[in-house]
Protein backbone atom coordinates (compact mmCIF):
# COMPACT_ATOMS: atom_id res chain seq x y z
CA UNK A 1 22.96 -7.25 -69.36
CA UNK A 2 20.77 -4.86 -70.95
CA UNK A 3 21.07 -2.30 -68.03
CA UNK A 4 25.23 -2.52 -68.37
CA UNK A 5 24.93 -2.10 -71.80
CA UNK A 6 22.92 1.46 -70.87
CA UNK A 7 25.52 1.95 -68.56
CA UNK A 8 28.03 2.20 -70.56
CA UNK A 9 26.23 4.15 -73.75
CA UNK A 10 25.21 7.05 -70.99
CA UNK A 11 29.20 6.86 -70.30
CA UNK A 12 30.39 6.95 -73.19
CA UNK A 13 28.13 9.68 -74.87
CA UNK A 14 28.52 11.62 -71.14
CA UNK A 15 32.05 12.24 -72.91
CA UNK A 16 30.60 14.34 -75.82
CA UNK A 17 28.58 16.51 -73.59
CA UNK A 18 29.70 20.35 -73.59
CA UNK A 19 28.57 22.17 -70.12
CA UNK A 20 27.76 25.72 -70.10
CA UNK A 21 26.49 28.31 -67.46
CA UNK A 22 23.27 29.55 -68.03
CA UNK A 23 22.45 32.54 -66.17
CA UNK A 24 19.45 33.95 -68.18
CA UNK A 25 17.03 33.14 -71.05
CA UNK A 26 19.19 35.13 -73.37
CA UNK A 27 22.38 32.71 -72.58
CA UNK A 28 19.99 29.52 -72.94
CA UNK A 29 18.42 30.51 -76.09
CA UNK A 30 22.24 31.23 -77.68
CA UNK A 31 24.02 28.08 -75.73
CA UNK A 32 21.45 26.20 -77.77
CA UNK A 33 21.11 27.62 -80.99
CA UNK A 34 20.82 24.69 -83.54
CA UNK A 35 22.80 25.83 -86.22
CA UNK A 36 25.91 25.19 -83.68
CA UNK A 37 25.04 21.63 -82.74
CA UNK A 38 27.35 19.34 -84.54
CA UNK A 39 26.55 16.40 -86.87
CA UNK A 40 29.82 14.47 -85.87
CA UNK A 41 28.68 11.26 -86.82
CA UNK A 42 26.70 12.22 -90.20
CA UNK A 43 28.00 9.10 -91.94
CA UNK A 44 26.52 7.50 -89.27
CA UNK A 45 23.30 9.31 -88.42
CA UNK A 46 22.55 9.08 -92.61
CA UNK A 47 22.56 5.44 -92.55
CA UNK A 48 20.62 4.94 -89.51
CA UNK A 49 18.30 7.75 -90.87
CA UNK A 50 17.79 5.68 -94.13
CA UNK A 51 17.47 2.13 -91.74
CA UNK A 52 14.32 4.55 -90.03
CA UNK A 53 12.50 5.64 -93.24
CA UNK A 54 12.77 2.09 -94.04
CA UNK A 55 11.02 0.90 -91.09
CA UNK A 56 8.94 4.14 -91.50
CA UNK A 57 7.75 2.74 -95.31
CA UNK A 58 6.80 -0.82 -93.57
CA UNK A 59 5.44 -0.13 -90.55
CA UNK A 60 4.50 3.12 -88.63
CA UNK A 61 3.77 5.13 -92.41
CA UNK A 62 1.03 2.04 -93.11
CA UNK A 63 -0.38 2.03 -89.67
CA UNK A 64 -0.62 5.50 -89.92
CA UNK A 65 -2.68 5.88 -92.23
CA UNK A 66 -5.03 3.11 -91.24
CA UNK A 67 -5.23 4.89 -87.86
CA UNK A 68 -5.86 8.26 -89.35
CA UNK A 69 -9.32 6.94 -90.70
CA UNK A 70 -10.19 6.32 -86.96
CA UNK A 71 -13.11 8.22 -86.00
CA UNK A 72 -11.96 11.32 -84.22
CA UNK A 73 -13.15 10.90 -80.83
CA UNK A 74 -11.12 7.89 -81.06
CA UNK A 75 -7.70 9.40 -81.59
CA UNK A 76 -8.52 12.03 -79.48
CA UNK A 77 -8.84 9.55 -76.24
CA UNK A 78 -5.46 7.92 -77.46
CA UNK A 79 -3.69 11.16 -77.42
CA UNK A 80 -5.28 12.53 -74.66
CA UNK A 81 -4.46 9.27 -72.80
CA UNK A 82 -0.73 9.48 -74.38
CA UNK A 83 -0.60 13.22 -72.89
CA UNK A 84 -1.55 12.32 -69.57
CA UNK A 85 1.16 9.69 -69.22
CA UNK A 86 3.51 12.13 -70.13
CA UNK A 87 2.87 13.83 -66.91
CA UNK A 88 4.79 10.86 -65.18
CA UNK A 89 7.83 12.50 -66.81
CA UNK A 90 7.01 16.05 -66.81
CA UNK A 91 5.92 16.43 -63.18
CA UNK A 92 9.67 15.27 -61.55
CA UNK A 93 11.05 17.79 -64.42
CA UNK A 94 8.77 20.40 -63.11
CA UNK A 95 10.73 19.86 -59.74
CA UNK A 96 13.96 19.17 -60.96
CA UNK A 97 13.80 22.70 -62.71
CA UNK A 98 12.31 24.41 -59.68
CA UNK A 99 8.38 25.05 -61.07
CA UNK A 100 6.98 23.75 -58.15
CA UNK A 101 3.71 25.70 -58.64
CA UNK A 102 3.57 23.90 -62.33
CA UNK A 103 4.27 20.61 -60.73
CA UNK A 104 1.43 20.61 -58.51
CA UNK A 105 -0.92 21.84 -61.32
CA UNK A 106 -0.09 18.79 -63.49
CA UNK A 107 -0.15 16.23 -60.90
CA UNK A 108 -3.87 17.49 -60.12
CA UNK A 109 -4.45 17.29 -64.09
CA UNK A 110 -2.81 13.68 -64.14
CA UNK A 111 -4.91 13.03 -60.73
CA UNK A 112 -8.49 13.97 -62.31
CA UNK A 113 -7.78 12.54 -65.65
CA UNK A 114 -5.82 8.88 -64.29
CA UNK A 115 -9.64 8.56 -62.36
CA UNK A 116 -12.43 10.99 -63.98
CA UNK A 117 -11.16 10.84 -66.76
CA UNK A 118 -10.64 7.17 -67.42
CA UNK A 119 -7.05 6.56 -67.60
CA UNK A 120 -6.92 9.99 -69.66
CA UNK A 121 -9.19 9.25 -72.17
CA UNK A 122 -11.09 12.30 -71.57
CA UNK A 123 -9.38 15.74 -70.22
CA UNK A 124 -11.57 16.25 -67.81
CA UNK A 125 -8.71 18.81 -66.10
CA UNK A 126 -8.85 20.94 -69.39
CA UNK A 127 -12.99 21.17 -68.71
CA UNK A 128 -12.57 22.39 -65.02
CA UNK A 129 -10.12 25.09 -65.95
CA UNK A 130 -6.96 23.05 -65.29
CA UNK A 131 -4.34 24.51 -68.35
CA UNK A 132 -1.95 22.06 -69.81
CA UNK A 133 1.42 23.27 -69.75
CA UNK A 134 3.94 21.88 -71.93
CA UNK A 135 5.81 18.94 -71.18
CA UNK A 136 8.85 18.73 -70.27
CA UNK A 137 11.78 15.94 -70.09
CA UNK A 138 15.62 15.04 -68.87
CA UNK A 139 17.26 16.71 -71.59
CA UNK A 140 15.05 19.55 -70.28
CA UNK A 141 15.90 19.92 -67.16
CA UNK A 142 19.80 18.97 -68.57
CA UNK A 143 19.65 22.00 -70.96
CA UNK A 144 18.48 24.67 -68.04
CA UNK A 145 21.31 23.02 -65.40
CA UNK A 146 23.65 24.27 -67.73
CA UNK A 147 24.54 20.96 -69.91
CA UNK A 148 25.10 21.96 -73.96
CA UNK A 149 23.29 19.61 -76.38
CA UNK A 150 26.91 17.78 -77.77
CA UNK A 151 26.72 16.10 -81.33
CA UNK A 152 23.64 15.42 -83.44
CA UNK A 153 22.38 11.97 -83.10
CA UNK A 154 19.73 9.69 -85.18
CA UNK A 155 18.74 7.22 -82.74
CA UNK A 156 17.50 3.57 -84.39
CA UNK A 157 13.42 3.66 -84.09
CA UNK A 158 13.49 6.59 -82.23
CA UNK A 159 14.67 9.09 -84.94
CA UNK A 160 16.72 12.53 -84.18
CA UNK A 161 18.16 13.26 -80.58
CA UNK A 162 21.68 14.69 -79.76
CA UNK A 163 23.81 13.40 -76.81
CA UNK A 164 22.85 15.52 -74.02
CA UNK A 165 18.90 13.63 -74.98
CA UNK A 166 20.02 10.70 -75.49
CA UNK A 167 22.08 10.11 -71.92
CA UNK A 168 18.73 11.93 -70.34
CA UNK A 169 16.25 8.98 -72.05
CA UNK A 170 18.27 6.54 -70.78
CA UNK A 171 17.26 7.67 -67.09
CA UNK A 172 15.13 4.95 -67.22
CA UNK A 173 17.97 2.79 -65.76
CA UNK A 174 17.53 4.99 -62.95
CA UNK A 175 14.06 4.70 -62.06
CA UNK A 176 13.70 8.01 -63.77
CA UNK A 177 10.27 7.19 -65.06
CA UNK A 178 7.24 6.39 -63.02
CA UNK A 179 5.48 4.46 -65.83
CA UNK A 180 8.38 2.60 -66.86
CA UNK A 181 9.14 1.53 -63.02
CA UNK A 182 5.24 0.22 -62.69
CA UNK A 183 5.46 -1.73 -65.61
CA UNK A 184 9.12 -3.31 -67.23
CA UNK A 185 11.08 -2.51 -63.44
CA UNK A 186 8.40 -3.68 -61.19
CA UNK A 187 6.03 -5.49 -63.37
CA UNK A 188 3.15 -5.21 -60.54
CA UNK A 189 -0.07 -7.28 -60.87
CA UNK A 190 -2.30 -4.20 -62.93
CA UNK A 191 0.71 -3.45 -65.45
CA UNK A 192 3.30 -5.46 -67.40
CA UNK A 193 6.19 -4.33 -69.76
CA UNK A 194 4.00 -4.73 -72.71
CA UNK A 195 2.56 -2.09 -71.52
CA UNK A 196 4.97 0.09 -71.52
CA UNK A 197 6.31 -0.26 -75.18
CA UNK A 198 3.16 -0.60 -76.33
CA UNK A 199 2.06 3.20 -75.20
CA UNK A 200 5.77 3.91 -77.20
CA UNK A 201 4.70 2.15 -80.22
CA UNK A 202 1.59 4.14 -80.07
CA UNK A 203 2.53 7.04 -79.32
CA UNK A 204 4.76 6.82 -82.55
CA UNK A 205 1.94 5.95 -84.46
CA UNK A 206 -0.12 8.62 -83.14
CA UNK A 207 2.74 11.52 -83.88
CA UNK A 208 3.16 9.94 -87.54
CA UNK A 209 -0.51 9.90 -88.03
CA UNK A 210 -0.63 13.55 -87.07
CA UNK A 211 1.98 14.71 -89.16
CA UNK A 212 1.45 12.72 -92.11
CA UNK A 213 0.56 14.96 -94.37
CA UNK A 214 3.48 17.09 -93.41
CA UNK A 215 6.12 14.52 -93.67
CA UNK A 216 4.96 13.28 -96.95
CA UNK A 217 5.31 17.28 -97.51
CA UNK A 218 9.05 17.73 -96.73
CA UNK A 219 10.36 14.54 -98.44
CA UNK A 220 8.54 16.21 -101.62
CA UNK A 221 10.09 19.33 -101.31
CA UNK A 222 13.19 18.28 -99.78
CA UNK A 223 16.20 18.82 -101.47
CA UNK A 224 17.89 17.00 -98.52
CA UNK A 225 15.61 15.45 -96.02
CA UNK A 226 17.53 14.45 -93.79
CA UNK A 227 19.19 17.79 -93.48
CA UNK A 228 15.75 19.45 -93.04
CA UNK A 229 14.37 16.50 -90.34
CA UNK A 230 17.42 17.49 -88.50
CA UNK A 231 17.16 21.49 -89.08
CA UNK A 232 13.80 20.95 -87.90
CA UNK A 233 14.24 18.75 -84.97
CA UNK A 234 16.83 21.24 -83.49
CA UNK A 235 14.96 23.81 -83.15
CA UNK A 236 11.93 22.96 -82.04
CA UNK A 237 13.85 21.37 -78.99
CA UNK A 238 15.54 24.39 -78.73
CA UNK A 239 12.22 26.19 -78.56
CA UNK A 240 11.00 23.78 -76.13
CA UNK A 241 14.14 23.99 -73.91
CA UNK A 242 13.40 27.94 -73.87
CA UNK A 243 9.88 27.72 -73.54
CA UNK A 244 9.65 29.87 -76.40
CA UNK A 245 8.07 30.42 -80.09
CA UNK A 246 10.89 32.45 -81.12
CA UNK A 247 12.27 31.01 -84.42
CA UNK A 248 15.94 30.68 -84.42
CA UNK A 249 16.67 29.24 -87.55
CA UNK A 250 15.86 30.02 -90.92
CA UNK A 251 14.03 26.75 -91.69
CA UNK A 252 10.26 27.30 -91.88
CA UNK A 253 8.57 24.58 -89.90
CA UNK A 254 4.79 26.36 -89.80
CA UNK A 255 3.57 23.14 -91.28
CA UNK A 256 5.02 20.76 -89.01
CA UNK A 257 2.02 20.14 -86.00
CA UNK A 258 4.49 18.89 -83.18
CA UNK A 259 8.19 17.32 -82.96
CA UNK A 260 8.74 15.59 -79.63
CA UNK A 261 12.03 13.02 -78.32
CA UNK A 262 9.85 9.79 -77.69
């Protein structure tokens, strides 16, 4: 039921898509400039934005800051072991996007740290010389085939996306994820879905921890917030997309540590 239900959100939002050529960096970094993304739902996307500060104020802001008291060698191993995972996703978006060379370098990282390292605990890669490259996703490898981002969407739980991201996170469906097959698809004998959404749920907690300080920042100084989370989400995917710094828009996000589409 669940799966048909996917089904027919990737359909449906597949309709709001705009496809582009792309024939250079130039062309990407316009086709995707976030001042041109749409809010077409914004009655929408406000009231699911206020449903996730909600659930923000109850339960990842409190965690948060419980977990931010960890001892720092602690939180390091959870996002280095949260980083490594993430190589299950970026490695077949290496290859989808042609960076072969980049796809073997982070499947020796993910190799080394999944045994050396202790499930990624400890970047052992990053010691020998291995470089971590950034990662990279669906709505990625969507963006360079040519696929514009569509409308601006505020996801429940998961917080800002836009339709082109939110038909790529559903690949899932699709067997699209390596970690997601070996634990809620398969559910071998070493993993089980909980799992899965429990490396989600942390990871969540881990990005709010790390940005605390600036969150708490931008609803102070927002005149809007959820015009600014959105200004702000934009373009760092855009940046990511481009695998660029460049800043495209004039909202200054120096403060803000990382954004990512979880």
């Amino acid at each position: 039921m669940i799966k048909k239900f996917g089904i027919i959100i990737i359909t449906t939002l597949t309709l709001t898509l705009n496809a582009y050529a792309s024939s250079d960096g130039e062309l990407l970094l316009k086709k995707n400039e976030p001042s041109e993304v749409k809010d077409c739902f914004e009655g929408v996307n406000r009231a699911t934005f206020a449903f996730n500060q909600a659930l923000d104020g109850i339960v990842f802001k409190p965690v948060a800051s419980v977990y931010k008291k960890f001892p720092s060698p602690v939180k390091t191993g959870v996002s280095n072991s949260l980083d490594n995972l993430s190589n299950l996703v970026t490695i077949p978006n290496n290859i989808l996007q042609g960076d072969l060379a980049l796809a073997g370098i982070n499947t020796g990282r993910f190799l080394i740290n999944s045994t050396v390292g202790v499930l990624g605990i400890f970047d052992v890669a990053q010691t020998l010389g291995i470089i971590e490259y950034e990662k990279e996703d669906y709505g990625q490898s969507l963006a360079k085939a040519g696929v514009g981002p569509g409308c601006y969407i505020v996801l429940p739980v998961l917080g800002p996306s836009t339709a082109r991201d939110t038909v790529a996170s559903t690949v899932n469906f699709f067997g699209g994820d390596a970690w997601y097959n070996v634990t809620v698809r398969n559910d071998t004998h070493y993993f089980r879905d909980i799992d899965y959404y429990s490396s989600k749920v942390t990871g969540g907690v881990d990005f709010r921890a790390k940005n605390y300080d600036s969150i708490e920042n931008l609803k102070e100084n927002s005149i809007d917030f959820y015009a600014s989370v959105k200004s702000l989400y934009l373009q760092d995917r855009q940046q990511k997309i481009a695998n660029t710094k460049e800043i495209t828009n004039t909202q200054n996000d120096s403060d803000w540590e990382e954004i990512e589409n979880k």
